[in-house]
Protein backbone atom coordinates (compact mmCIF):
# COMPACT_ATOMS: atom_id res chain seq x y z
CA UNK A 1 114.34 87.79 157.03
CA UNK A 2 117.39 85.80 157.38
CA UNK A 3 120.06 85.78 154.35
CA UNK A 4 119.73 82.28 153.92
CA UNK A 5 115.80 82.14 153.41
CA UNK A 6 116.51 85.55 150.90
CA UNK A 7 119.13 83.69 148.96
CA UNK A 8 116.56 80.42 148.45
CA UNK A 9 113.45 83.13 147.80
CA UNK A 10 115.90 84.45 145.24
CA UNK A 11 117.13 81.96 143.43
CA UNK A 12 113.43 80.37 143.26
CA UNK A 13 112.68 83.66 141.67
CA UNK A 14 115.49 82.78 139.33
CA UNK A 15 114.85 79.67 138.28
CA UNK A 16 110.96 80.08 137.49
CA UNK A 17 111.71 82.95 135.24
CA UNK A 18 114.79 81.19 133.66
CA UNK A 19 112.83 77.85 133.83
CA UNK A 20 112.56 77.35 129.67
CA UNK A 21 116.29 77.55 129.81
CA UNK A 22 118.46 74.57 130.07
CA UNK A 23 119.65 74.47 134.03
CA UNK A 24 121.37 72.31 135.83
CA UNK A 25 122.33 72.79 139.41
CA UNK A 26 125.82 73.80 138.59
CA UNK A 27 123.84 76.84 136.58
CA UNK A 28 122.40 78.09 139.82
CA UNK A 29 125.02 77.53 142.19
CA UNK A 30 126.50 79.75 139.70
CA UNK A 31 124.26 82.51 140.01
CA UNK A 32 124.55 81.93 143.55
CA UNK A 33 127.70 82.08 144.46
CA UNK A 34 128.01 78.99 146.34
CA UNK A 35 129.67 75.53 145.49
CA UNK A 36 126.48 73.44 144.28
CA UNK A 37 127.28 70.94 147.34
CA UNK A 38 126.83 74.00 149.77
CA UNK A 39 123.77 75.68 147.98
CA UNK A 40 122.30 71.77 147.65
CA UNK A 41 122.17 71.91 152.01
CA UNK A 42 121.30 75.71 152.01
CA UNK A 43 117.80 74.49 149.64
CA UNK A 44 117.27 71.48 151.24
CA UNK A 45 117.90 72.97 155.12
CA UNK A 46 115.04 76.19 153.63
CA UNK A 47 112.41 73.82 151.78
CA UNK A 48 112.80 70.42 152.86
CA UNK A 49 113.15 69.35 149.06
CA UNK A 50 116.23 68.82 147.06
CA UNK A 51 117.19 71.34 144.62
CA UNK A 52 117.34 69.16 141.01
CA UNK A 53 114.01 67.85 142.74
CA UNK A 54 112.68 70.94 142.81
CA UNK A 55 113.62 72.02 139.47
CA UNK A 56 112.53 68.89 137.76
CA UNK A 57 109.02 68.99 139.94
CA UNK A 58 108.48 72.89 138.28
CA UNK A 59 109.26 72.15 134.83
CA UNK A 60 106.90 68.69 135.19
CA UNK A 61 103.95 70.87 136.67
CA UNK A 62 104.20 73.80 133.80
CA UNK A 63 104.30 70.58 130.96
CA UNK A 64 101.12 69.36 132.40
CA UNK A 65 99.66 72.68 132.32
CA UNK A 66 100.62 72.98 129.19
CA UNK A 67 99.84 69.85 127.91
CA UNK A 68 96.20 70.88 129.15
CA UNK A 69 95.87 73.88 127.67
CA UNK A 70 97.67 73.89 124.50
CA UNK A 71 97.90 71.48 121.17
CA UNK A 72 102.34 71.59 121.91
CA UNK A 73 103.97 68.72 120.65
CA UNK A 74 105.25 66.06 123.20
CA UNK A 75 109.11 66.54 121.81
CA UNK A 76 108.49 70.43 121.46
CA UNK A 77 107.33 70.49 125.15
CA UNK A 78 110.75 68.19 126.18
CA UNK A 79 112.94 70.47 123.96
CA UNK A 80 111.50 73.85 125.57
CA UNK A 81 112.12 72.26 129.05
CA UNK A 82 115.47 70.69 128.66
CA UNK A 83 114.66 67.23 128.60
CA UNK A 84 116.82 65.50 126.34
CA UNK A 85 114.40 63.38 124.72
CA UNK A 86 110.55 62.82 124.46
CA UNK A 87 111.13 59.55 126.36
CA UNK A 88 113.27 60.93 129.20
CA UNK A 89 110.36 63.52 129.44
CA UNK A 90 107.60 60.57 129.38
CA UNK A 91 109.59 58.72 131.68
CA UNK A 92 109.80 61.85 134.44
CA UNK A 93 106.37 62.49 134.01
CA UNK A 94 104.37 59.03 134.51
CA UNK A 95 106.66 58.79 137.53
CA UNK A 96 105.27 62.32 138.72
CA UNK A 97 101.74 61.66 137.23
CA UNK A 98 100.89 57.47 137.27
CA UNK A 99 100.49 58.70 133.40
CA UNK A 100 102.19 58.58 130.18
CA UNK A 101 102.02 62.66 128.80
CA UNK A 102 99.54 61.77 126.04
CA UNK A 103 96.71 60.06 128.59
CA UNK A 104 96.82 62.58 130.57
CA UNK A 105 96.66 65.36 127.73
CA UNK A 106 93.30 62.81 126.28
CA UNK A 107 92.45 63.07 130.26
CA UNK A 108 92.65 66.17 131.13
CA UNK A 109 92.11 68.45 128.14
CA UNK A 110 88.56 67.47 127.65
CA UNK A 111 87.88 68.19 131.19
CA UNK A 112 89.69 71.36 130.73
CA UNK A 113 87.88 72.52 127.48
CA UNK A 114 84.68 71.22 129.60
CA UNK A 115 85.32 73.76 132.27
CA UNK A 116 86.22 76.34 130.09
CA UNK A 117 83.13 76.31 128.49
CA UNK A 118 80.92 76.67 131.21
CA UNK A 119 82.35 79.37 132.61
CA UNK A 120 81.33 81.48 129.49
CA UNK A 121 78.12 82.85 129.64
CA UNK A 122 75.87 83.06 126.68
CA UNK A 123 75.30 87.43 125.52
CA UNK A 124 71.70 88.44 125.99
C-alpha cells in the first residue's frame, strides 16, 4: 500500500472515531501533518470527494441513523455533531435528504420500529 492511500485510510479512521468532536479541516490537517491545502488534494486525489464534504456527509448519515433509532432531540443531535445551530443542521440535512430532520424521523422511525418488530419472534 502506498503512503498516500495509508495516510487517507488513517485519518478516515480518525475522524469516524473523533466524529462527535468538533472538527474542522484545519483539526485534521493537524493530525496529519500536512498544510490543509495539501491534505485537501491528497483526499480528494484518494477518494474522489472533498474532505469537509466528506466529513459533513458522515456526521449527516450517523444523525439520520440516529434520528431513526433514538427519541434525541433535534438541537441535542446538532450540538453532539458540531453544528452550530438546529437550523444550520436542518438546513445540511434536507439538502442531503429532500427532508427537513423531523419528516424524516415521522418517516422513517415507524418503518424502523416496523422492521424491528418483525424480526422478533414470538417464545414458544
Amino acid at each position: 500500500m502506498n503512503h498516500r492511500k495509508e495516510l487517507i485510510i488513517n485519518l478516515i479512521a480518525w475522524i469516524n472515531r473523533n466524529i462527535q468532536s468538533p472538527m474542522k479541516i484545519d483539526d485534521v490537517a493537524a493530525k496529519s501533518g500536512y498544510s490543509k491545502w495539501h491534505l485537501q488534494r491528497l483526499f480528494f486525489a484518494e477518494t474522489g470527494q472533498n474532505l469537509g464534504q466528506f466529513i459533513r456527509e458522515r456526521k449527516l448519515s450517523l444523525i439520520a441513523e440516529q434520528l431513526i433509532s433514538s427519541n434525541e432531540s433535534l438541537i441535542s443531535l446538532a450540538m453532539k455533531y458540531g453544528f452550530d445551530s438546529q437550523q444550520s443542521l436542518t438546513r445540511a440535512f434536507h439538502k442531503k435528504y429532500q427532508l427537513p430532520p423531523h419528516k424524516y424521523r415521522k418517516t422513517f422511525f415507524r418503518q424502523h420500529f416496523d422492521d424491528f418488530h418483525t424480526d422478533v419472534k414470538p417464545r414458544k
